[in-house]
Protein backbone atom coordinates (compact mmCIF):
# COMPACT_ATOMS: atom_id res chain seq x y z
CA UNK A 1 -15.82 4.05 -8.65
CA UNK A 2 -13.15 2.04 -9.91
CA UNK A 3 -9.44 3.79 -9.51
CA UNK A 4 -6.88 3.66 -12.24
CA UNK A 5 -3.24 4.34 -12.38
CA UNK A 6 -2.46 7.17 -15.09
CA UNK A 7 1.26 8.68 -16.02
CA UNK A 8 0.57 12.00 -13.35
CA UNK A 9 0.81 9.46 -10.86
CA UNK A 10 4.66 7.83 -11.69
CA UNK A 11 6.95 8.07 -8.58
CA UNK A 12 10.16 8.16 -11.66
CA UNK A 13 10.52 4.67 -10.81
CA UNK A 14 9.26 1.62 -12.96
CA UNK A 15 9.42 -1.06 -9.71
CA UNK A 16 7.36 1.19 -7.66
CA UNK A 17 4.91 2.43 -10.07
CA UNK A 18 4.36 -1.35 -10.75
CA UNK A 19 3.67 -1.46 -7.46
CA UNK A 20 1.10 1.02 -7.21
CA UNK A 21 -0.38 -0.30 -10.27
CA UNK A 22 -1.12 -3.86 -8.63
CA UNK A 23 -2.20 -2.22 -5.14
CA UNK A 24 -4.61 -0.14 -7.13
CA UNK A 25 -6.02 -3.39 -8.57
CA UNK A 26 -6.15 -4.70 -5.12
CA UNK A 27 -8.14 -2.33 -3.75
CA UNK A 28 -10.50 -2.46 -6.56
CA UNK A 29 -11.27 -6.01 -5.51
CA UNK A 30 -11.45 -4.85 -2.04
CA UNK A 31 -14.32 -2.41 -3.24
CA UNK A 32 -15.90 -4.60 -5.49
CA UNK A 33 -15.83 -7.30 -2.20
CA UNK A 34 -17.29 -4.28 -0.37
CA UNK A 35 -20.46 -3.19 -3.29
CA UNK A 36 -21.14 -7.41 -2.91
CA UNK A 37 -21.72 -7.43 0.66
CA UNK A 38 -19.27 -10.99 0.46
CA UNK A 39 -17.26 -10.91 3.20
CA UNK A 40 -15.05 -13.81 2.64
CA UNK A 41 -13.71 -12.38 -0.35
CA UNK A 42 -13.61 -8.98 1.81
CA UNK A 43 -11.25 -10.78 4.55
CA UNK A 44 -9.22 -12.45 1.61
CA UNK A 45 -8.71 -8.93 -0.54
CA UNK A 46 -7.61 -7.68 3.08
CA UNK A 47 -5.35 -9.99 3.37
CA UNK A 48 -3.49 -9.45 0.00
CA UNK A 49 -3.51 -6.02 -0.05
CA UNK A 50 -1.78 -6.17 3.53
CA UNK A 51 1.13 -8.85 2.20
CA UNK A 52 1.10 -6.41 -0.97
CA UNK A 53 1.78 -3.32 0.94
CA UNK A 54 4.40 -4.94 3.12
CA UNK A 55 6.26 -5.93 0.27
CA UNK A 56 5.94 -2.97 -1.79
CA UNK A 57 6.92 -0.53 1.62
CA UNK A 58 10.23 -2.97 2.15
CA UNK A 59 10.47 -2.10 -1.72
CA UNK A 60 10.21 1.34 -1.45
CA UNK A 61 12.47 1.79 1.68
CA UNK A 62 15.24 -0.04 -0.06
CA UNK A 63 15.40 2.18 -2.90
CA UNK A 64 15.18 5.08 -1.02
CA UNK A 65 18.12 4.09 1.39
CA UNK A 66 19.96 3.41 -2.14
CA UNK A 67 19.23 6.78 -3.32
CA UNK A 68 19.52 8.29 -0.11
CA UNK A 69 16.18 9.63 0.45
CA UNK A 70 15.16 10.42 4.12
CA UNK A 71 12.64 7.73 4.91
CA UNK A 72 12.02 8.17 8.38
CA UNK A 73 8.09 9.97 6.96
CA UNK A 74 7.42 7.03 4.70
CA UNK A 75 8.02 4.51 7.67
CA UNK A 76 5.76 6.19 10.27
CA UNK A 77 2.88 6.82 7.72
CA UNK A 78 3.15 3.29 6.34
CA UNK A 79 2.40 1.88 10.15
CA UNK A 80 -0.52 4.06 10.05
CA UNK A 81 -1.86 3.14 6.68
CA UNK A 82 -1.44 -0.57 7.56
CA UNK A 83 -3.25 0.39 11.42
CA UNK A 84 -6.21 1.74 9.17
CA UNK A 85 -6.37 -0.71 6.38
CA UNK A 86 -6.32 -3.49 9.50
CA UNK A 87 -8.94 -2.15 11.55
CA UNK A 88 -11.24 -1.24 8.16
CA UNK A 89 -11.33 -4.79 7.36
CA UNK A 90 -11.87 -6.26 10.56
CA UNK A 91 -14.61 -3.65 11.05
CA UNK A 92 -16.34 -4.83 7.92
CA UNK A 93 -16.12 -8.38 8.20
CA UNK A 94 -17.38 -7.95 11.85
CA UNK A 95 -20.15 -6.39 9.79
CA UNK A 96 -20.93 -9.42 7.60
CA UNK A 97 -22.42 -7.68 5.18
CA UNK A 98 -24.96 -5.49 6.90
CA UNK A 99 -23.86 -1.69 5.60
CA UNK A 100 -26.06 0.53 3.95
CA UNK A 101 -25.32 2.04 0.12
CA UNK A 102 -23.99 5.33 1.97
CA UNK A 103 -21.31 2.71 3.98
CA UNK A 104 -20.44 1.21 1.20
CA UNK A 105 -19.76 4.84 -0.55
CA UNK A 106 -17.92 5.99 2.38
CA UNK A 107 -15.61 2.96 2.32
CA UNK A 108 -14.97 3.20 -1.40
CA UNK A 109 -13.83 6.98 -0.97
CA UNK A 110 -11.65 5.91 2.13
CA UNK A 111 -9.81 3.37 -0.31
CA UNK A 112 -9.15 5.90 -3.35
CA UNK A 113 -8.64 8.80 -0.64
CA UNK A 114 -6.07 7.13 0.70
CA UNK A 115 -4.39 4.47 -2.15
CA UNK A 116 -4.26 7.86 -4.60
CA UNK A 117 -4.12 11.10 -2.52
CA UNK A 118 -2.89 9.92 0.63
CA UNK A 119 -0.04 7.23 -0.46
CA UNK A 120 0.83 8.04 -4.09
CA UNK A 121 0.49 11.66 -4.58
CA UNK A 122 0.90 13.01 -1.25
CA UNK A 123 3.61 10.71 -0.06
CA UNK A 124 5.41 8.56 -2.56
CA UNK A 125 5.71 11.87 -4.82
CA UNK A 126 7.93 12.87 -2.22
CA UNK A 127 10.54 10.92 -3.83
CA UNK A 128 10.83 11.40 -7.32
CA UNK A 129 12.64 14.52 -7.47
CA UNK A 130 15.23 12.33 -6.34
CA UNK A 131 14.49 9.53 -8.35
CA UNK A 132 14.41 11.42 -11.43
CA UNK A 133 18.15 11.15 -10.97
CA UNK A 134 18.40 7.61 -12.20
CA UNK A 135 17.28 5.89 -14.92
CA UNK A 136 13.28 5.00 -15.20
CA UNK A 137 14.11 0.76 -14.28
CA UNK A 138 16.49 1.40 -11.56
CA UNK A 139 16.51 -1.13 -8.98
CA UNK A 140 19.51 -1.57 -7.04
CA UNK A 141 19.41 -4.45 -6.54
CA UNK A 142 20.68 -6.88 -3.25
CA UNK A 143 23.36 -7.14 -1.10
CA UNK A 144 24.71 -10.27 0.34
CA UNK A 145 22.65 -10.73 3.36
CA UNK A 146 20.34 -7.26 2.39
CA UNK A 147 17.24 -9.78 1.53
CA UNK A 148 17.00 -11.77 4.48
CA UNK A 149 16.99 -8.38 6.15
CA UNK A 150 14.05 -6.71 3.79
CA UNK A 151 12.20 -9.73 4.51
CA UNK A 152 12.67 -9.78 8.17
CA UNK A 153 11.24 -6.01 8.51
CA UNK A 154 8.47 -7.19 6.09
CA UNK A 155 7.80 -9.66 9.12
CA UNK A 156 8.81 -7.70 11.69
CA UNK A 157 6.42 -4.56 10.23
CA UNK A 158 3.51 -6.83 9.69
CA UNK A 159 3.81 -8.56 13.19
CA UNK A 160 4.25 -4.68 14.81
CA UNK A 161 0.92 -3.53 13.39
CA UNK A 162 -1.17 -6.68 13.62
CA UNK A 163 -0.60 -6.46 17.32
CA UNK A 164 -0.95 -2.62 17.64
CA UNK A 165 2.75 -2.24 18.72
C-alpha cells in the first residue's frame, strides 16, 4: 500500500506541502524496508525520515510563528510522533526481520495512519485557513541570527526525544 500525496491534502503552502510530499516518499521506503524483511535499510529509512521530520517541524513552526498561528499543538504532537516513529524502528530492527505478513500489515497502516490522517489532515490542516492568507510560495524567509536558532531546536528537539526527555 503505497501512499501518495494528492491536491485534498495541500496545507496552502508550497514549502510545506513539499515537505509532506518527500516524507511521504520516505515512508514508502520505510514500508518497502519493512515488506523486505532488510533491516539495515529499515534502520537507515528511520534515520532519514527522523532528520526529515526535524527539519520539516522547525519548517513548519517558523512559518507559523510568521503567520501567527498558535503552535503550542503542533509542538507537543510532533514530540510524540517522533517518540513513536523512534521506538517503531528500534522495535523492528530489534526484530531483524522475524514479523509475520499480518506485522508487516499492521506497520504499513501505522505509517499511512499516521503520515496522512494523523500529521497532514488532522494536524497540519489546522493551519491553512490561515495560510490561505498569503500567497501559495510564501516563505518568510530568515532573520539575522533566526537560522542558527531553527537549527539549534532541530538539535535540541531531536536530542529531547532520542533520550525520552
Amino acid at each position: 500500500m503505497k501512499l501518495a500525496w494528492t491536491e485534498k491534502l495541500s496545507v496552502g503552502n508550497a514549502f510545506i506541502d513539499s515537505d509532506h510530499q518527500h516524507l511521504i516518499g520516505m515512508v514508502n521506503d520505510v514500508m518497502h524496508s519493512i515488506s523486505e524483511r532488510d533491516c539495515h535499510a529499515i534502520k537507515k529509512a528511520f534515520e532519514l525520515i527522523e532528520n526529515g521530520l526535524c527539519i520539516h517541524f522547525a519548517n513548519e513552526e517558523h512559518i507559523a510563528r510568521v503567520v501567527k498561528f498558535d503552535f503550542s499543538n503542533h509542538k507537543s504532537a510532533q514530540q510524540y510522533s517522533l517518540k513513536e516513529l523512534q521506538h517503531l524502528g528500534s522495535e523492528l530492527v530489534a526484530k531483524d526481520g522475524a514479523w509475520s505478513d499480518g506485522a508487516v500489515a499492521h506497520f504499513a497502516r501505522f505509517l499511512k495512519k499516521w503520515m496522512i490522517d494523523s500529521h497532514i489532515v488532522k494536524l497540519d490542516m489546522q493551519m491553512k485557513p490561515t495560510l490561505q492568507h498569503h500567497d501559495y510560495k510564501f516563505w518568510p524567509g530568515w532573520v539575522d541570527g533566526e537560522v542558527n536558532h531553527v537549527a539549534g531546536h532541530v538539535a535540541e528537539l531531536y536530542l529531547r526525544v532520542s533520550s525520552g526527555k
